[in-house]
PDB file of N, CA and C in Angstrom:
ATOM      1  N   UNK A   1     164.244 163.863  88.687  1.00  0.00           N
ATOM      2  CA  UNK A   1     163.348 162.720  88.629  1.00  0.00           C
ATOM      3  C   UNK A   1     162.076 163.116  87.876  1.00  0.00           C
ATOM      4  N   UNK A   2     161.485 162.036  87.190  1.00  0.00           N
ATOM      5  CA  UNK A   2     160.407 162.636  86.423  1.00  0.00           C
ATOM      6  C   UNK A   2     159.410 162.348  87.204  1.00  0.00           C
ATOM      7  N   UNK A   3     157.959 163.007  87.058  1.00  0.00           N
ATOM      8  CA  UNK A   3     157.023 162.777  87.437  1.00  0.00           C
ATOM      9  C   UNK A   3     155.996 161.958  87.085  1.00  0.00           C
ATOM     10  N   UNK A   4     155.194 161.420  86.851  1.00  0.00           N
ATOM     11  CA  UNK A   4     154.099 159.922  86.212  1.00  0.00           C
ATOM     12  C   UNK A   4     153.479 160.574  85.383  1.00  0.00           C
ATOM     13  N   UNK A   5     153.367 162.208  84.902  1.00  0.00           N
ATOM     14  CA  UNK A   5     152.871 162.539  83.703  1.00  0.00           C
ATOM     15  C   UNK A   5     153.835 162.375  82.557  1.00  0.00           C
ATOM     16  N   UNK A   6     155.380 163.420  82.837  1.00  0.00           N
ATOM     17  CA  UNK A   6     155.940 163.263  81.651  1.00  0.00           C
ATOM     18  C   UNK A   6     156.313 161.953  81.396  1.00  0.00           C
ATOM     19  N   UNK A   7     156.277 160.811  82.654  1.00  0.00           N
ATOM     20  CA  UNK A   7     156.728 158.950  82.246  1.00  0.00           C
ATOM     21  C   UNK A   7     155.503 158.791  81.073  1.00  0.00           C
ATOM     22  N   UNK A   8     154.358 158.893  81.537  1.00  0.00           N
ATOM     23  CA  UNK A   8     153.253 158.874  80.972  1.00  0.00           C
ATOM     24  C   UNK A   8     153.432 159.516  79.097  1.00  0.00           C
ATOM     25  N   UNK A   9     153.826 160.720  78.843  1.00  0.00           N
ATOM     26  CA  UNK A   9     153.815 161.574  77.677  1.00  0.00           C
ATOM     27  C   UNK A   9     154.685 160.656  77.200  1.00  0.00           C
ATOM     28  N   UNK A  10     156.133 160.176  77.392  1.00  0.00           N
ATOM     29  CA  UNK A  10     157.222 159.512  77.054  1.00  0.00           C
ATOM     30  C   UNK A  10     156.493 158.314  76.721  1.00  0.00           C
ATOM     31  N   UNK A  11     155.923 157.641  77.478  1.00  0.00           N
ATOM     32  CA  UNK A  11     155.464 156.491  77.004  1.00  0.00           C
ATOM     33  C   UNK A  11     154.163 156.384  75.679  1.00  0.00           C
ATOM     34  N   UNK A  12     153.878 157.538  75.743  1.00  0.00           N
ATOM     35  CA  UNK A  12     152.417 157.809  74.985  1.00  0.00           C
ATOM     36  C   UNK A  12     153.377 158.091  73.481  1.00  0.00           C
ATOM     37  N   UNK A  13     154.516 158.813  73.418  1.00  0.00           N
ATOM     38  CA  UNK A  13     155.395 159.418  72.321  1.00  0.00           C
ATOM     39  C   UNK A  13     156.024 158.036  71.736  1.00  0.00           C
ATOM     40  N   UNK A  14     156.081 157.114  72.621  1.00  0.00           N
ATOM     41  CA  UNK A  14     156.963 156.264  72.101  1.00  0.00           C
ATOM     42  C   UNK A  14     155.846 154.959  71.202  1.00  0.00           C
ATOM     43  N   UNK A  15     154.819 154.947  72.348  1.00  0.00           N
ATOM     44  CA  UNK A  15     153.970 153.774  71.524  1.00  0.00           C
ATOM     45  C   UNK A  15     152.816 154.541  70.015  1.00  0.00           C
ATOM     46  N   UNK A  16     152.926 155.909  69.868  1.00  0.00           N
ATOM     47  CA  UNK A  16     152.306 156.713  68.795  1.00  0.00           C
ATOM     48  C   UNK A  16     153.708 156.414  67.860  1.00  0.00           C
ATOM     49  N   UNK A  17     155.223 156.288  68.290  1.00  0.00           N
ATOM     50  CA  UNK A  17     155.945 156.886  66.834  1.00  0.00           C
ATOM     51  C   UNK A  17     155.927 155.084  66.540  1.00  0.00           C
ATOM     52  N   UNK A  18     155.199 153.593  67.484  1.00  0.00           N
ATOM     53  CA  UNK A  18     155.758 152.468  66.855  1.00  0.00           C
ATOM     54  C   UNK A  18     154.688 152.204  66.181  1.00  0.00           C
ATOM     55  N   UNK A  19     153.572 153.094  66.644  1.00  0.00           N
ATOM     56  CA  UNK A  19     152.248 153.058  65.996  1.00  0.00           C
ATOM     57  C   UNK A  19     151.953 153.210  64.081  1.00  0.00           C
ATOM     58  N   UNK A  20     152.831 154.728  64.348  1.00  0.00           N
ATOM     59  CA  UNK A  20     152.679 155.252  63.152  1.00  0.00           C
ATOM     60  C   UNK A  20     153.814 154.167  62.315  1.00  0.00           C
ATOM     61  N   UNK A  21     155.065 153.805  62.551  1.00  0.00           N
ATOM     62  CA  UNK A  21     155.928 153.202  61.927  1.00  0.00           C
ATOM     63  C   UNK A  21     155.229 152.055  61.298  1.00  0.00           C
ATOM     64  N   UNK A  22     154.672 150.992  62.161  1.00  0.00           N
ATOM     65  CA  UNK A  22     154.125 150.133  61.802  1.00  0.00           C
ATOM     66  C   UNK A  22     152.876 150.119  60.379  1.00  0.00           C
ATOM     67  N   UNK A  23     152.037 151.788  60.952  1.00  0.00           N
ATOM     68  CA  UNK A  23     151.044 151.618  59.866  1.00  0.00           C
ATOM     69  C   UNK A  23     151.614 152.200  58.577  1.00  0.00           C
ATOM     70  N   UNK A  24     152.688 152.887  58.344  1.00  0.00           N
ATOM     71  CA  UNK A  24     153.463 153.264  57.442  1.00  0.00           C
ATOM     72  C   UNK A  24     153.840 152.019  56.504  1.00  0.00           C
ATOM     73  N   UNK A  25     154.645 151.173  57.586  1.00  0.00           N
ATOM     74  CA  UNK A  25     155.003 149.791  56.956  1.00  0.00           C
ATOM     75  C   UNK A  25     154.111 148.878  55.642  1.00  0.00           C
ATOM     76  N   UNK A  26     153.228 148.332  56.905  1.00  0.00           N
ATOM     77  CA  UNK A  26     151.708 147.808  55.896  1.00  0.00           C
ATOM     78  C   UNK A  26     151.334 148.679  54.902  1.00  0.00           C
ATOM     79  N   UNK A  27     151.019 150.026  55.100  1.00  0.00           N
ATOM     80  CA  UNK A  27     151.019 151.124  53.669  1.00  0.00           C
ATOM     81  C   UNK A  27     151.844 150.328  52.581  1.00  0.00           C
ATOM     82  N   UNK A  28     153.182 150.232  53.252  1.00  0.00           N
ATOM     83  CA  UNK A  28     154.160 150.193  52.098  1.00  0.00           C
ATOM     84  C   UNK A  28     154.158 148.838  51.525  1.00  0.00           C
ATOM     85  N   UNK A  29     153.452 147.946  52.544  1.00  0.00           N
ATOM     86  CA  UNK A  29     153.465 146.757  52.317  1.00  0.00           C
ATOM     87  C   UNK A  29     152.542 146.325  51.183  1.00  0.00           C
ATOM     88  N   UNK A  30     151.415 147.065  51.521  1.00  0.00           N
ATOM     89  CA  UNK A  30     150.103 147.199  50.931  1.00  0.00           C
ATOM     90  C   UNK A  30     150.480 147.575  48.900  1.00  0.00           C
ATOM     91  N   UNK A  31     151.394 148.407  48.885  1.00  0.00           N
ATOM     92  CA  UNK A  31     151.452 148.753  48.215  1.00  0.00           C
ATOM     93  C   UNK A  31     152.793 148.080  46.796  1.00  0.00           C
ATOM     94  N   UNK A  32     153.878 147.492  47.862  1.00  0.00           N
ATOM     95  CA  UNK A  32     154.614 146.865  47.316  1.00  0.00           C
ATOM     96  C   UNK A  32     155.283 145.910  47.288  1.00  0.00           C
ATOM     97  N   UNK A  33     154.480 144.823  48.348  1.00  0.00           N
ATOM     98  CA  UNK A  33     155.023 143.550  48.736  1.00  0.00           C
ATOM     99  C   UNK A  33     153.712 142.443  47.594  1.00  0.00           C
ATOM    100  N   UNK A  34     154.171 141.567  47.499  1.00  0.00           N
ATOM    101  CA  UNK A  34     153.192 140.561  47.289  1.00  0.00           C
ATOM    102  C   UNK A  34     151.744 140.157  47.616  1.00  0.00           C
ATOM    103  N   UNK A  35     150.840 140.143  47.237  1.00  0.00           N
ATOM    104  CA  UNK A  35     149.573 140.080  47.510  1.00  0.00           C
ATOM    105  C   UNK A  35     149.508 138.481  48.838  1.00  0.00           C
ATOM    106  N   UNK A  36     149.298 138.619  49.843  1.00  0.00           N
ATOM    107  CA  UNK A  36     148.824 137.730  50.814  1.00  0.00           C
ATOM    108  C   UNK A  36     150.024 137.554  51.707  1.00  0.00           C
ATOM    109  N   UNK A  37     150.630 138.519  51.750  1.00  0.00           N
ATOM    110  CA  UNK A  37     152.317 138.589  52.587  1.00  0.00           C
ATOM    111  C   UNK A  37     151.602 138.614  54.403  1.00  0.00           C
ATOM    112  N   UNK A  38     152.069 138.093  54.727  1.00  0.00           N
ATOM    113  CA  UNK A  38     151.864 138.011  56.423  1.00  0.00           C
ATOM    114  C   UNK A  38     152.148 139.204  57.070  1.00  0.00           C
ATOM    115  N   UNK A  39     153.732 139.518  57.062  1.00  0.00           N
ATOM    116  CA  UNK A  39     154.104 140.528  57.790  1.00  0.00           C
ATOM    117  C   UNK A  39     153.167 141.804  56.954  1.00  0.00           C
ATOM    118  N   UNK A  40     152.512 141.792  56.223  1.00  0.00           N
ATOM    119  CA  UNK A  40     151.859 143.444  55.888  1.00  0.00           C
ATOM    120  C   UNK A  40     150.723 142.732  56.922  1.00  0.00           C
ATOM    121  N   UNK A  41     149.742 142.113  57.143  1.00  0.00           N
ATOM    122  CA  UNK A  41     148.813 141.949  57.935  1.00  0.00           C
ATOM    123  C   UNK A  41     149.651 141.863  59.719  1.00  0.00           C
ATOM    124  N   UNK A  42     150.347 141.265  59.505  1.00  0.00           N
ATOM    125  CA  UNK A  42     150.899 141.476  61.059  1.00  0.00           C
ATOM    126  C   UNK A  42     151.675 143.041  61.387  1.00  0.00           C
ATOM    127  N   UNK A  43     152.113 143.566  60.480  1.00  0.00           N
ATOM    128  CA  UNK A  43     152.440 145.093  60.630  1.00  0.00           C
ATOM    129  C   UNK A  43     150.877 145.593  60.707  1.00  0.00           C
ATOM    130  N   UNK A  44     149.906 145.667  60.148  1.00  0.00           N
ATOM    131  CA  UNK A  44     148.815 146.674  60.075  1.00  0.00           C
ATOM    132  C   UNK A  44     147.910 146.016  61.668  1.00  0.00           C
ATOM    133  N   UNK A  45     147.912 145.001  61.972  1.00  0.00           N
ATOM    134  CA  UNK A  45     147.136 144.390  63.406  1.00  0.00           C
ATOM    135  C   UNK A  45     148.164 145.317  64.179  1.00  0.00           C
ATOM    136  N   UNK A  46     149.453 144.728  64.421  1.00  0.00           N
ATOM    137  CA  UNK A  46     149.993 145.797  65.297  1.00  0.00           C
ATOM    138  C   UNK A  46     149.851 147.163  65.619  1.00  0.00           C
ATOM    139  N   UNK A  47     149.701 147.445  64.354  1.00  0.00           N
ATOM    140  CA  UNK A  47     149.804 149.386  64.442  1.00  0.00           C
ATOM    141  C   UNK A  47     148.507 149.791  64.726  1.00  0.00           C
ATOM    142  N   UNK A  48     147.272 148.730  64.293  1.00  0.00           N
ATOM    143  CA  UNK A  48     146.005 149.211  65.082  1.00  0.00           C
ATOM    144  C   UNK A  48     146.185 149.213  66.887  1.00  0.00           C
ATOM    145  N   UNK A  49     146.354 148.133  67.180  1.00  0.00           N
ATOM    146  CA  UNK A  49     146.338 148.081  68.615  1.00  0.00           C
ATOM    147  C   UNK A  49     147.456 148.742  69.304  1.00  0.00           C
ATOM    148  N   UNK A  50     148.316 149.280  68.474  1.00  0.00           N
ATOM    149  CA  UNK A  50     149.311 150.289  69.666  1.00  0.00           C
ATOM    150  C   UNK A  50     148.553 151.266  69.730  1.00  0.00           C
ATOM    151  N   UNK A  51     147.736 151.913  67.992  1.00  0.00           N
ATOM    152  CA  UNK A  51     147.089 153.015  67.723  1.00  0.00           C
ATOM    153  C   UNK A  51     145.627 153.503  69.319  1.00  0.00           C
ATOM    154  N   UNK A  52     145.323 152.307  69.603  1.00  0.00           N
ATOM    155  CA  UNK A  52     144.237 152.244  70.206  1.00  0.00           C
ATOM    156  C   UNK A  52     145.353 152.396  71.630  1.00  0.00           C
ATOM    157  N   UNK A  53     146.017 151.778  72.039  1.00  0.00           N
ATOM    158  CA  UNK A  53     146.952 152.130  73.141  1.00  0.00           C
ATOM    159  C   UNK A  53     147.399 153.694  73.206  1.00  0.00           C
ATOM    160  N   UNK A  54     147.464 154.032  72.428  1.00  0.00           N
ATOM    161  CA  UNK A  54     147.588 155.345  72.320  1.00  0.00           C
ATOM    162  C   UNK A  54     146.903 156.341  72.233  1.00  0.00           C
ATOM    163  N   UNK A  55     145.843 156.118  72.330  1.00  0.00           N
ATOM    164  CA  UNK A  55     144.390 156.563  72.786  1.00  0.00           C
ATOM    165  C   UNK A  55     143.974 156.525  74.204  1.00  0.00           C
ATOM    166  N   UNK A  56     144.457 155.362  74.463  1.00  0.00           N
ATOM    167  CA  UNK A  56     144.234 155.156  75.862  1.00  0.00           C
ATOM    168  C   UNK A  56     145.194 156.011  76.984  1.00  0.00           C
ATOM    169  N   UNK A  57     146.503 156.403  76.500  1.00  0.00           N
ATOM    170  CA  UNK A  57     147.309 157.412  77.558  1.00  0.00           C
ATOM    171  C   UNK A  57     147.113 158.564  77.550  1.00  0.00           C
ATOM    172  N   UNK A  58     146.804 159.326  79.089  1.00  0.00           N
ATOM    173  CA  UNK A  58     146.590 160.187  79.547  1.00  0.00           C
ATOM    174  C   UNK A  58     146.995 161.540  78.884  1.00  0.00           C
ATOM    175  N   UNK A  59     146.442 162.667  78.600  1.00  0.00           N
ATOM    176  CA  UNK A  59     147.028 163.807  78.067  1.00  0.00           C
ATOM    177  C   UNK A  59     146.969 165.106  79.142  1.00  0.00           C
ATOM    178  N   UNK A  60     147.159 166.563  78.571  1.00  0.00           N
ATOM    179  CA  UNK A  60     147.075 167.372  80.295  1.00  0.00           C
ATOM    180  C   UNK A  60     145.711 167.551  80.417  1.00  0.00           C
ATOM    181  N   UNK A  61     144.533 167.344  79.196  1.00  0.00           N
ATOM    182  CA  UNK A  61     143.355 167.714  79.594  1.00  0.00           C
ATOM    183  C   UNK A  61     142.334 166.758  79.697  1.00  0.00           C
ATOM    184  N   UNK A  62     143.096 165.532  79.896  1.00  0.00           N
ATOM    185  CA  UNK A  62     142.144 164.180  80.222  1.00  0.00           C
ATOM    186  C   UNK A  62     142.599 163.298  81.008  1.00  0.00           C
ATOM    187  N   UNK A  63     142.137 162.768  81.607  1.00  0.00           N
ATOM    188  CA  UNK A  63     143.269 160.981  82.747  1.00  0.00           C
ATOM    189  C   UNK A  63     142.632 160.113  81.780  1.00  0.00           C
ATOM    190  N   UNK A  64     143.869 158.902  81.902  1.00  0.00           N
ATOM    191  CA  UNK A  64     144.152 157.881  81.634  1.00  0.00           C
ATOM    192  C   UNK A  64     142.354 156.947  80.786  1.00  0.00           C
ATOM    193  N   UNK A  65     142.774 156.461  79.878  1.00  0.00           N
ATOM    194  CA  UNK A  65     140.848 155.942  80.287  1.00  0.00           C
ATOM    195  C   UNK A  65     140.971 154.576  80.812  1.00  0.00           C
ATOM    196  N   UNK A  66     141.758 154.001  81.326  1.00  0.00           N
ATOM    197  CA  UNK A  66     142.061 153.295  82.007  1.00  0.00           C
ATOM    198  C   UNK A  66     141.630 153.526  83.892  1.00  0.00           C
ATOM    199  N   UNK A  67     141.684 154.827  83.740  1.00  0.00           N
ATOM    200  CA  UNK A  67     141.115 155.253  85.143  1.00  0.00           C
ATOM    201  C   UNK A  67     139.792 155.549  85.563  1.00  0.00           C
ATOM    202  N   UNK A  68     139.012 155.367  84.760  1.00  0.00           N
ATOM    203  CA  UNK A  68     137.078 155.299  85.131  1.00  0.00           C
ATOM    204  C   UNK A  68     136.751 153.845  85.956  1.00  0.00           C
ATOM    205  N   UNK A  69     137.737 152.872  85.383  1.00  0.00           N
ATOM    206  CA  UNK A  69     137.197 151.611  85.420  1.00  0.00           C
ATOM    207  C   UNK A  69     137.352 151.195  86.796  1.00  0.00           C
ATOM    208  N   UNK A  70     136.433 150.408  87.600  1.00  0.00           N
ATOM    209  CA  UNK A  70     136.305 150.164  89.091  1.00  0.00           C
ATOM    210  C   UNK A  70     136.386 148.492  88.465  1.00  0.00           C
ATOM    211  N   UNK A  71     136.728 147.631  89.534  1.00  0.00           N
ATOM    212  CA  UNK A  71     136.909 146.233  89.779  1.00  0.00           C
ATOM    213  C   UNK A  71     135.882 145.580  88.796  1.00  0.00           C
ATOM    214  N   UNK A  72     134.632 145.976  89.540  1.00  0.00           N
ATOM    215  CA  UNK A  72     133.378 145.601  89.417  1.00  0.00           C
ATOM    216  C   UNK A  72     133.091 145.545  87.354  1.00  0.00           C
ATOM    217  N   UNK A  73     133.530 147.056  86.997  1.00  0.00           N
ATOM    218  CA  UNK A  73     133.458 146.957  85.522  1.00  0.00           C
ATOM    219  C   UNK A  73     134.264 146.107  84.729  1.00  0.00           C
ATOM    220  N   UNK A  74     135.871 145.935  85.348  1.00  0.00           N
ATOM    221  CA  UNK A  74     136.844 145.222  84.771  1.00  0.00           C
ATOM    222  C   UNK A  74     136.428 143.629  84.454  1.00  0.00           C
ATOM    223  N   UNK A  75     135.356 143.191  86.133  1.00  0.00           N
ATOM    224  CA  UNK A  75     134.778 141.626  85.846  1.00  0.00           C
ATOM    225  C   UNK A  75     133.703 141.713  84.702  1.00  0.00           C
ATOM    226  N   UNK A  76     132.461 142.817  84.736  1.00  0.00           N
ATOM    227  CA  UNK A  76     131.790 142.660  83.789  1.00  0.00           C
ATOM    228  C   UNK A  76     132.458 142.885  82.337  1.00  0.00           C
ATOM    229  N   UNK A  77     133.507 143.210  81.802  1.00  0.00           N
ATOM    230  CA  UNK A  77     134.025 143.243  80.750  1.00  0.00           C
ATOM    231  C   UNK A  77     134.612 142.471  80.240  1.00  0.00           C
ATOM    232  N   UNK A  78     135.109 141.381  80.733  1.00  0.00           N
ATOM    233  CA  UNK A  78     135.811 140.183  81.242  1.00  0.00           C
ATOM    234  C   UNK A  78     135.154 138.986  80.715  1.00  0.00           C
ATOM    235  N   UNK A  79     133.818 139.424  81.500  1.00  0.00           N
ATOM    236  CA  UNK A  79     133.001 138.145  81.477  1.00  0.00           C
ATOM    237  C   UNK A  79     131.857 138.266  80.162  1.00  0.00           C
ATOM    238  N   UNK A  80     131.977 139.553  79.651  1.00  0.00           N
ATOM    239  CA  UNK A  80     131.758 139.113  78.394  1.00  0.00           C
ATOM    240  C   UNK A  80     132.459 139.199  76.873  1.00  0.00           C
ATOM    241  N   UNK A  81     133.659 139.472  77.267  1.00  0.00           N
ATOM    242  CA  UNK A  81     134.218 139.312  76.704  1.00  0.00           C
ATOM    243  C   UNK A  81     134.875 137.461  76.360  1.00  0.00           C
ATOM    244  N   UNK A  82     134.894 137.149  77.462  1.00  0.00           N
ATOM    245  CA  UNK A  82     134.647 135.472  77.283  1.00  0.00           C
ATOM    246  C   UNK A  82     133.352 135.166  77.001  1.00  0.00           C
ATOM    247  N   UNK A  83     132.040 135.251  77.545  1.00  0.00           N
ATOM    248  CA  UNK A  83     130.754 134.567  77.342  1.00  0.00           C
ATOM    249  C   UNK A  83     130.610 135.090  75.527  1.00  0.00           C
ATOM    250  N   UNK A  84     131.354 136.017  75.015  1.00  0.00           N
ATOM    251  CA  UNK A  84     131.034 136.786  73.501  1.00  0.00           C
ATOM    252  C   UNK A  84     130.813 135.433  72.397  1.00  0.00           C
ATOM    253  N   UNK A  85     132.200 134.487  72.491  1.00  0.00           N
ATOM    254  CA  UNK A  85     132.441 133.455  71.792  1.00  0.00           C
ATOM    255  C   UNK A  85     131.202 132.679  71.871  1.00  0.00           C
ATOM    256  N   UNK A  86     130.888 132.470  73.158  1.00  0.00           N
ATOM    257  CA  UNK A  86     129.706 131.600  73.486  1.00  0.00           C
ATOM    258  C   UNK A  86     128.249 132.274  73.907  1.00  0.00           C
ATOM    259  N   UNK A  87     127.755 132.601  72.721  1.00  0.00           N
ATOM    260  CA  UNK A  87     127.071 133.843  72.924  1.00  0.00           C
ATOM    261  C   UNK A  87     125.378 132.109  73.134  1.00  0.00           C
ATOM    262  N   UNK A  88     125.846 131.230  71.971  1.00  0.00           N
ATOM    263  CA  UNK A  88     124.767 130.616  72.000  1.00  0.00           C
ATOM    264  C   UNK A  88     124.377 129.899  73.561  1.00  0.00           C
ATOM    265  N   UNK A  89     125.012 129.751  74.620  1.00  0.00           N
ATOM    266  CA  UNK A  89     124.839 129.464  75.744  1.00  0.00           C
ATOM    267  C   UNK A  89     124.708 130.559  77.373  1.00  0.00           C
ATOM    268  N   UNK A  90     125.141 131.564  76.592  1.00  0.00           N
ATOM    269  CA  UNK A  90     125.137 133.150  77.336  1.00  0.00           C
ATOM    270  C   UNK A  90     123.928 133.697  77.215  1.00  0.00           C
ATOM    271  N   UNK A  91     123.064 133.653  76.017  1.00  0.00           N
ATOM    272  CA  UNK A  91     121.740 134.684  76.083  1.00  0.00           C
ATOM    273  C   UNK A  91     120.686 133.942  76.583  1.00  0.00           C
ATOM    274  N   UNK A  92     120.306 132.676  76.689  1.00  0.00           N
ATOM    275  CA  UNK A  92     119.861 131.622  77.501  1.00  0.00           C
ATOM    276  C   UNK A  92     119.540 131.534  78.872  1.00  0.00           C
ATOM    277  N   UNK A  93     121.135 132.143  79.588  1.00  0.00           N
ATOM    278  CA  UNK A  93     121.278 132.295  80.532  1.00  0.00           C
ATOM    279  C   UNK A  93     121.493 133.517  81.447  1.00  0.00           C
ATOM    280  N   UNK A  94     121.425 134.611  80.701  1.00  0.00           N
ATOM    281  CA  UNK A  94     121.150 135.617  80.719  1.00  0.00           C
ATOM    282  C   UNK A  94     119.255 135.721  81.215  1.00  0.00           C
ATOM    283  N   UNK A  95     118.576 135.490  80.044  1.00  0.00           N
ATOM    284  CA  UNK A  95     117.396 135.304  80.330  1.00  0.00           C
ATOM    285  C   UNK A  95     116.633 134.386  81.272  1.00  0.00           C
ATOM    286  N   UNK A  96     117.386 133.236  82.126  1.00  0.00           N
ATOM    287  CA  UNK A  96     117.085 132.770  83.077  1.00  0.00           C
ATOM    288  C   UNK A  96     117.492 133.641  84.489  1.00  0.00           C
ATOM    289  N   UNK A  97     118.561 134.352  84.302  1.00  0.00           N
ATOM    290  CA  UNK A  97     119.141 135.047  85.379  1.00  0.00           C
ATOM    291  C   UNK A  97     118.180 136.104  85.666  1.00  0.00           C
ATOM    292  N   UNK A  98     117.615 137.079  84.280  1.00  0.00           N
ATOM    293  CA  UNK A  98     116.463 138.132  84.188  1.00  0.00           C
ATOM    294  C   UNK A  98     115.383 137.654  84.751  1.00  0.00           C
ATOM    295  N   UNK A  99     114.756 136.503  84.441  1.00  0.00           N
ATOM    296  CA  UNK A  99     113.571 135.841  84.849  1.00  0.00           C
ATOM    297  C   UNK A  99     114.027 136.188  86.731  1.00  0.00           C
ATOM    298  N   UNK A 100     114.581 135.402  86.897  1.00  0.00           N
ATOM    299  CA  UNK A 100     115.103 135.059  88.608  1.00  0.00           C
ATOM    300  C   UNK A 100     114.755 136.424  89.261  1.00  0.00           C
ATOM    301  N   UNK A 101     115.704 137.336  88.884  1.00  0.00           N
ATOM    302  CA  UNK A 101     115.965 138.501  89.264  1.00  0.00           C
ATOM    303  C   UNK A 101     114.745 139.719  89.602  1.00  0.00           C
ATOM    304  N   UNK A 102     113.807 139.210  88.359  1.00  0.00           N
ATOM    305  CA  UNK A 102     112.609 140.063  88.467  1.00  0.00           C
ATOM    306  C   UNK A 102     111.366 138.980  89.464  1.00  0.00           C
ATOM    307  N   UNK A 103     111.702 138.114  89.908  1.00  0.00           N
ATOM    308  CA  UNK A 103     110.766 137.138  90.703  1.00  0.00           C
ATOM    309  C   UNK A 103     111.604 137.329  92.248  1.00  0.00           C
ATOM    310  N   UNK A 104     112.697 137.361  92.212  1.00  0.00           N
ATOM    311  CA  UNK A 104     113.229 137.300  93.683  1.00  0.00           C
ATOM    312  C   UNK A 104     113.395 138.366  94.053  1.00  0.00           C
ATOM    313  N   UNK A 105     113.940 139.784  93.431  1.00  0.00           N
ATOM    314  CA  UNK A 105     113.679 140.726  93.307  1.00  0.00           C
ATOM    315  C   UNK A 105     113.165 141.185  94.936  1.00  0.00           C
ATOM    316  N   UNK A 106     113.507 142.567  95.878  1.00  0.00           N
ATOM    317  CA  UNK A 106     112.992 142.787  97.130  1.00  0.00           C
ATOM    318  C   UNK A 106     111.768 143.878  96.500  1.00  0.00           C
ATOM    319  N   UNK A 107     110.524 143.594  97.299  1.00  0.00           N
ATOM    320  CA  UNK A 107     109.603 144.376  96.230  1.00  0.00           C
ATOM    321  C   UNK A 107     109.503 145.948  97.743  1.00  0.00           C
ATOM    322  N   UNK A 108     109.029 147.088  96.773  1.00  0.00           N
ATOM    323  CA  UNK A 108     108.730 148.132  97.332  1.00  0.00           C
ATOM    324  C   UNK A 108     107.621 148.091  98.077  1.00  0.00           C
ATOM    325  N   UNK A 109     106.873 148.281  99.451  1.00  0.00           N
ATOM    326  CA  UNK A 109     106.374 148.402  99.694  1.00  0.00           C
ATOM    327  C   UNK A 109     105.509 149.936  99.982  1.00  0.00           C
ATOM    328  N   UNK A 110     104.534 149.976  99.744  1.00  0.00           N
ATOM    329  CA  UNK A 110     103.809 151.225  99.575  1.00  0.00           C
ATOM    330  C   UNK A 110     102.775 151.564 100.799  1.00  0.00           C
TER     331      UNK A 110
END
């Protein structure tokens, strides 16, 4: 039975060789398909984001970076990663929340 590292290496080997295939592709695409061809832009998006997936799996002298992240960070990443689009109604409210925060705020007593 394997253990959740070598599942881990196996899985890390497999999404690096669809990684590299892919950016090979677009190379080739880049180089000898038609100027404004889809699949060379949909081969080269792919092979970035496996590339970056593959960054992300664990090796023997690092964990996962998937494993720092607590609940708490996953919502703040979340939430701006949605509020990003709507940045013109987010910094607004941001700065009303700052305002609040530094007025309600529990003060130190000395």
């Amino acid at each position: 039975m394997k253990t959740q590292f070598e599942e881990y290496r196996a899985r890390r080997q497999r999404t690096g060789a669809v990684a590299l295939i892919c950016l090979i592709s677009a190379l080739g695409g880049f180089l000898f398909a038609e100027p404004g061809s889809a699949w060379v832009a949909a081969a080269m998006r792919i092979g970035i984001v496996f590339s970056a997936l593959w960054l992300c799996f664990p090796t023997r002298t690092r964990p996962a970076a998937w494993a720092v992240f607590s609940p708490a960070r996953l919502v703040v990443i979340a939430l701006c990663a949605y509020y990003f689009q709507r940045i013109k109604w987010f910094l607004p409210a941001l700065a009303i929340f700052a305002l609040l925060y530094s007025i309600l705020r529990p003060r130190i007593k000395k």
